[in-house]
N, C-alpha and C. Protein backbone atom coordinates (compact mmCIF):
# COMPACT_ATOMS: atom_id res chain seq x y z
N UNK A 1 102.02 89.35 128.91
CA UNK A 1 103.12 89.93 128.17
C UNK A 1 102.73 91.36 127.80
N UNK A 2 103.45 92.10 128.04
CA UNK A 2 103.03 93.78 127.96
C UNK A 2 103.63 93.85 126.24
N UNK A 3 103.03 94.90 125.54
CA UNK A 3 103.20 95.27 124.24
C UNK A 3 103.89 96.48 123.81
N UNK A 4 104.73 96.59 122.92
CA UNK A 4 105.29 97.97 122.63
C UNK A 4 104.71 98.15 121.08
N UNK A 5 104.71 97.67 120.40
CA UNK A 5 104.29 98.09 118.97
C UNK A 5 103.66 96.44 118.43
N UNK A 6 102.76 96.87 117.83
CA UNK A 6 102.10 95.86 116.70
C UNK A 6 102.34 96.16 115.32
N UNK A 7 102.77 95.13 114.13
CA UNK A 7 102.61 95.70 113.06
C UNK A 7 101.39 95.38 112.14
N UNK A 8 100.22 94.05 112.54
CA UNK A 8 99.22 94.14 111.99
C UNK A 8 98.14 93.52 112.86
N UNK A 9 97.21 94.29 113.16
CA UNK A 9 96.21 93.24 113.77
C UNK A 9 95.59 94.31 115.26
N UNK A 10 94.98 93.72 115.71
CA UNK A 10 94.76 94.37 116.84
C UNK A 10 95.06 93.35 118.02
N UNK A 11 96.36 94.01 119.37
CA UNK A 11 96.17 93.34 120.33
C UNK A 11 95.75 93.59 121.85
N UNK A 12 95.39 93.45 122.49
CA UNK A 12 94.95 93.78 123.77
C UNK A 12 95.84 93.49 124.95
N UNK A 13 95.90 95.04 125.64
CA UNK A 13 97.25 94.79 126.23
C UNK A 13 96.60 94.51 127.64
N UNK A 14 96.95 93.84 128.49
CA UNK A 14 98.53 92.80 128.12
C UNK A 14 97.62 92.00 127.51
N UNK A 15 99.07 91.35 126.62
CA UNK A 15 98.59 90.52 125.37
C UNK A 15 99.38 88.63 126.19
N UNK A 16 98.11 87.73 125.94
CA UNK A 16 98.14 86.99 126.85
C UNK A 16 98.69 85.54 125.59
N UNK A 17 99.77 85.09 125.84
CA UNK A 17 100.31 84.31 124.92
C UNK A 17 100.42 82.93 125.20
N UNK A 18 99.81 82.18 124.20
CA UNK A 18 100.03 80.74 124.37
C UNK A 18 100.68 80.18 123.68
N UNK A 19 101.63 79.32 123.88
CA UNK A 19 102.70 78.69 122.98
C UNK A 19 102.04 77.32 122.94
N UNK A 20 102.25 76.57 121.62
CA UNK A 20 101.95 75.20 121.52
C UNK A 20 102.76 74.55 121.73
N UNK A 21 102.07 73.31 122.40
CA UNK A 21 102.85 72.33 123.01
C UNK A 21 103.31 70.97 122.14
N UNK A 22 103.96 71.62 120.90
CA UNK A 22 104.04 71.01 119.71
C UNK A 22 105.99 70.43 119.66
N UNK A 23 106.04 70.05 118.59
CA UNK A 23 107.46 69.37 118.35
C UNK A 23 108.34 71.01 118.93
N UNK A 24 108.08 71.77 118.34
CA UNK A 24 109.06 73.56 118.54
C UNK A 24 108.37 74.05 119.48
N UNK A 25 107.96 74.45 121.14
CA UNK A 25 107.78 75.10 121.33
C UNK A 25 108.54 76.65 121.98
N UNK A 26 108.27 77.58 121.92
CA UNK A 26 109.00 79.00 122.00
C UNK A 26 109.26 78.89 123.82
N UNK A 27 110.22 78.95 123.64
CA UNK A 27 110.56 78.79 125.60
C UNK A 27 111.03 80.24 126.04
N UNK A 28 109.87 80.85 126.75
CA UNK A 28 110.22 82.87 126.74
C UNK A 28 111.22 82.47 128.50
N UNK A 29 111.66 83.40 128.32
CA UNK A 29 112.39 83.58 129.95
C UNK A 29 112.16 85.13 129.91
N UNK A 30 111.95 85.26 131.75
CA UNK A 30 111.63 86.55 131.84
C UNK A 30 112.75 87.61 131.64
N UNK A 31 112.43 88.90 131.62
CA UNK A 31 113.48 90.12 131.50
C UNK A 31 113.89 90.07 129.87
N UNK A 32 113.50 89.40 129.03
CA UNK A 32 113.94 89.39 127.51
C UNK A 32 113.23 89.79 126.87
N UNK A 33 112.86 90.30 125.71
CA UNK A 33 111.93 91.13 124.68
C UNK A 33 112.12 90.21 123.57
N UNK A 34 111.26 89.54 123.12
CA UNK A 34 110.96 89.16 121.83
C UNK A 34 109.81 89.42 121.18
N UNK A 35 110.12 89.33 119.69
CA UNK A 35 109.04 89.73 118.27
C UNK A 35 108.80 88.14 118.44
N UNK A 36 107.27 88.60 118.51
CA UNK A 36 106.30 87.54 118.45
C UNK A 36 105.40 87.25 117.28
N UNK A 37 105.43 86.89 116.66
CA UNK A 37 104.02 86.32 115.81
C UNK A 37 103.10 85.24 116.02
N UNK A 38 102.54 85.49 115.54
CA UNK A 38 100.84 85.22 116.76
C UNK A 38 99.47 85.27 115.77
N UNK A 39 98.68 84.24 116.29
CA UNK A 39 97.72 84.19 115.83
C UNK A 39 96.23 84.23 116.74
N UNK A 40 95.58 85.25 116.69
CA UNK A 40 94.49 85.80 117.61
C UNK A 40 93.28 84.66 116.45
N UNK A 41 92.62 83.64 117.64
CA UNK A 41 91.68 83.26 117.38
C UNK A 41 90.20 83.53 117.86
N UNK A 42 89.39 84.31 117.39
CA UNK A 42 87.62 85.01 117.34
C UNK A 42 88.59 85.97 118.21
N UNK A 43 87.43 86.47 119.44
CA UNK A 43 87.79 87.93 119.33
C UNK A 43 88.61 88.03 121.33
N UNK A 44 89.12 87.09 121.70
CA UNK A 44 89.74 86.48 122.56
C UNK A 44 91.25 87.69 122.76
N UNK A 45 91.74 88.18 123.68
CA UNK A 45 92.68 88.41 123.99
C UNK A 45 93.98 87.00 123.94
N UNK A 46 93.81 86.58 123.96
CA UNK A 46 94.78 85.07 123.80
C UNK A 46 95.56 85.56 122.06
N UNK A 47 96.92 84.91 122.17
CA UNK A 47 97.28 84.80 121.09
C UNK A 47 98.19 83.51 121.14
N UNK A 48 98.00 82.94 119.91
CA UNK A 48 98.75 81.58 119.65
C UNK A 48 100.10 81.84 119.21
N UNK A 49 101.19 81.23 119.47
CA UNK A 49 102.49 81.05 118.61
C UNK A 49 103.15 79.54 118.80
N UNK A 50 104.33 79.75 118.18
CA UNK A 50 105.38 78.61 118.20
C UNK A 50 106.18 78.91 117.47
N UNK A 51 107.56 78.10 117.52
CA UNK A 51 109.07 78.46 116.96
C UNK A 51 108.93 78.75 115.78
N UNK A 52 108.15 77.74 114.90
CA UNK A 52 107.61 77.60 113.21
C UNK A 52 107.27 78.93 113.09
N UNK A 53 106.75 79.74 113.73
CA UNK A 53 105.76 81.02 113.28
C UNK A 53 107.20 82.54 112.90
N UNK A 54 108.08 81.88 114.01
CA UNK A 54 109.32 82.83 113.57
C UNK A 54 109.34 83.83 114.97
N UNK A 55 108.47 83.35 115.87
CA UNK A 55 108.86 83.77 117.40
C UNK A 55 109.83 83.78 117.75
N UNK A 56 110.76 85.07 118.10
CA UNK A 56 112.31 84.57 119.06
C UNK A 56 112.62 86.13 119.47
N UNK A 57 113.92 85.70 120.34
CA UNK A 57 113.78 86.89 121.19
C UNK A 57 114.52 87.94 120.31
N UNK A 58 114.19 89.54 120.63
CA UNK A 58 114.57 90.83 119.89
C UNK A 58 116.17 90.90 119.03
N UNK A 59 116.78 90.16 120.28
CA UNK A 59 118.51 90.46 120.05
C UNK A 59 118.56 89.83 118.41
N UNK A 60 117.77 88.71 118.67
CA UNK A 60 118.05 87.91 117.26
C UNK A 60 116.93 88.40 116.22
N UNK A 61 116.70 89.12 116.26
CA UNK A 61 115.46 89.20 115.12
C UNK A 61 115.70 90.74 114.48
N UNK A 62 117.11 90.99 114.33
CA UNK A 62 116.87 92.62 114.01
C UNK A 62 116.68 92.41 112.29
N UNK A 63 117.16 91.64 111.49
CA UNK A 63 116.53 91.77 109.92
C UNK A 63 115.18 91.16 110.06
N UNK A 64 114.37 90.83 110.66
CA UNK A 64 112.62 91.16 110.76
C UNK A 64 112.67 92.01 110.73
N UNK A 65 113.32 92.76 112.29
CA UNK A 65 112.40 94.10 112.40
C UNK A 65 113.13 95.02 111.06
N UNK A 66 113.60 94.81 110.33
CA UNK A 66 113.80 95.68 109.71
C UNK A 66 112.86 95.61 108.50
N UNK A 67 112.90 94.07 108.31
CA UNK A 67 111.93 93.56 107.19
C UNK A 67 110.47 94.20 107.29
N UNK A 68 110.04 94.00 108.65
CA UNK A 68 108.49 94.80 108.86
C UNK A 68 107.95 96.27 109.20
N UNK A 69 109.72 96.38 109.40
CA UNK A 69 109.20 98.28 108.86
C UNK A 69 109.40 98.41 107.94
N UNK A 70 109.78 98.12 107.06
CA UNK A 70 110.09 98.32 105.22
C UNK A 70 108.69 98.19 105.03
N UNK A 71 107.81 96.90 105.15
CA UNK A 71 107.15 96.11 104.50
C UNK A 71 105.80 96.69 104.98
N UNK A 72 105.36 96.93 106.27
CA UNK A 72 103.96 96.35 106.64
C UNK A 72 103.93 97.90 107.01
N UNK A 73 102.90 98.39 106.18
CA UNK A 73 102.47 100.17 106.10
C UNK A 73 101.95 99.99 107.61
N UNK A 74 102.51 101.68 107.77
CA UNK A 74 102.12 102.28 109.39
C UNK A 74 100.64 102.87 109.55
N UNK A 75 100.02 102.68 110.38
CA UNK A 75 98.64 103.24 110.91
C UNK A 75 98.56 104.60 110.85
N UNK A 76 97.82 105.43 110.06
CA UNK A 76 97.75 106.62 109.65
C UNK A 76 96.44 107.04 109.93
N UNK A 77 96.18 107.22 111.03
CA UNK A 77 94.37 107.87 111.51
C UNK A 77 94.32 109.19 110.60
N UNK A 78 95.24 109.97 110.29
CA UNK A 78 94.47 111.20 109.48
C UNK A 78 94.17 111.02 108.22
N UNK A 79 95.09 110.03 107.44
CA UNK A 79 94.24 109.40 106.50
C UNK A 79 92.47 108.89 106.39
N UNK A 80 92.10 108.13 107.00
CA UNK A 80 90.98 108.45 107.49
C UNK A 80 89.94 109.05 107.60
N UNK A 81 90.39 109.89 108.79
CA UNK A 81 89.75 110.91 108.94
C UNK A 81 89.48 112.13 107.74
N UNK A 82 90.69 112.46 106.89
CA UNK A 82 90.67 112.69 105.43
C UNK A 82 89.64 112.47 104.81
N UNK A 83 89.78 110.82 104.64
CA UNK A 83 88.85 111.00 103.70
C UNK A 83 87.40 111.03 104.08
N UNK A 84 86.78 110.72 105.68
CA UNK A 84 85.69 110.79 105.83
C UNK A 84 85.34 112.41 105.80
N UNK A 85 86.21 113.16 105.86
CA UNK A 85 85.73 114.80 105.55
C UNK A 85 85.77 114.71 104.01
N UNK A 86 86.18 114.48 103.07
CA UNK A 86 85.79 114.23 101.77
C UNK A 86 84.29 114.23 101.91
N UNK A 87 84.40 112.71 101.65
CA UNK A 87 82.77 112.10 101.65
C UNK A 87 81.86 113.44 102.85
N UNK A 88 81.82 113.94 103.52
CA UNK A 88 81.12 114.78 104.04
C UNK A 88 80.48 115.95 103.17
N UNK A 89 81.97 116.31 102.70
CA UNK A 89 81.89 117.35 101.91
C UNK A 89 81.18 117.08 100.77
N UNK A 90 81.51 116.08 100.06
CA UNK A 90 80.89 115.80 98.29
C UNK A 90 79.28 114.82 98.62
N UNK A 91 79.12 114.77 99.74
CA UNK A 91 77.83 114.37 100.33
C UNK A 91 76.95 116.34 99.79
N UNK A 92 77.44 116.48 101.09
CA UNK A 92 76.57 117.78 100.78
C UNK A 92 76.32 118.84 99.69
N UNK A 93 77.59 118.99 99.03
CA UNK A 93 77.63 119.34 98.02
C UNK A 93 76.40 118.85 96.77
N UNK A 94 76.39 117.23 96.66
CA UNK A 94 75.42 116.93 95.86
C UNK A 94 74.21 117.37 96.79
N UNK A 95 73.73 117.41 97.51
CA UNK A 95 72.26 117.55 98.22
C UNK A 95 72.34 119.01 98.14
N UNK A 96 73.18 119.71 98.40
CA UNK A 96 72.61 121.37 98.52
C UNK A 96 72.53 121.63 96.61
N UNK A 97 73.58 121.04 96.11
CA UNK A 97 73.19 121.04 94.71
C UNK A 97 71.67 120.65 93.44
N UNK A 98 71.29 119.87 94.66
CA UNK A 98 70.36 119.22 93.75
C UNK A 98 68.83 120.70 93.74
N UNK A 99 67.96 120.47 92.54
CA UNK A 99 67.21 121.50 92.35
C UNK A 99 65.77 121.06 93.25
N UNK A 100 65.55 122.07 93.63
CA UNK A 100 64.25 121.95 94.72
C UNK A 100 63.39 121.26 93.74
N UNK A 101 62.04 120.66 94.44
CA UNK A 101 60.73 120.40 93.76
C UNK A 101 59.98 121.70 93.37
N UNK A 102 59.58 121.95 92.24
CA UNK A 102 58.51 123.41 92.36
C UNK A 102 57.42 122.41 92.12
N UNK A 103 55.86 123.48 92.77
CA UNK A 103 55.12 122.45 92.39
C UNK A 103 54.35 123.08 91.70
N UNK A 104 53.85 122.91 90.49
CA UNK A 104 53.29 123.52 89.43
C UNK A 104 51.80 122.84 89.53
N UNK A 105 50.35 124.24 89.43
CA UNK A 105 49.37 123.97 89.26
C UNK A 105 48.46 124.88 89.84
N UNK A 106 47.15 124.87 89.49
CA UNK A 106 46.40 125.97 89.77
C UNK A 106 46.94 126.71 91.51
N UNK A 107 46.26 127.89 91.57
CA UNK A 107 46.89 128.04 93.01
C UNK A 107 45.78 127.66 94.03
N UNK A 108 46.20 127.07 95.09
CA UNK A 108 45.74 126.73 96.24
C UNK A 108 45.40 124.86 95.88
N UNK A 109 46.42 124.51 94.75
CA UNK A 109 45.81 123.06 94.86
C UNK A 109 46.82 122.30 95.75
């Protein structure tokens, strides 16, 4: 299954989906787009779903998607990156700040 947007998690494209073979399972047909929810178990490209999870195809799911762009904050790398130039900065700052050792005592000891 190829991916267009994630809203939490990391997935690996193509993202390889298993439906359970439970009382609900999600019956995909090709050429259709559905919001999937999914559960990635250890660090496996595989993802789990079923009907229960709220899997179904796009046409029907537009108050999700609206629900999870309201809801589930967007990936902001310059945030980040922000603040690791902070911490860079107030790193060095204390170290160039701090006062040398002098070393006090007769000369040549």
């Amino acid at each position: 299954m190829s991916v267009d947007r994630v809203w939490k998690g990391e997935v690996l494209a193509p993202a390889q989906v298993t439906v359970s073979s439970g009382i609900y399972p999600v019956r995909f047909q090709s050429g259709i787009d559905y919001l999937v929810y999914g559960v990635r178990v250890d660090e496996t490209p595989r993802i789990y779903t079923d009907a229960c999870t709220g899997t179904a195809p796009l046409d029907e799911s537009a108050d999700m998607l609206a629900h999870l762009d309201r809801t589930v904050p967007k990936r902001q790398p310059w945030v980040a990156v922000g603040i690791a130039l902070l911490l860079i900065g107030g790193i060095t700052v204390v170290i160039r700040g701090r006062p040398r050792a002098i070393r006090v005592g007769p000369p040549g000891s």
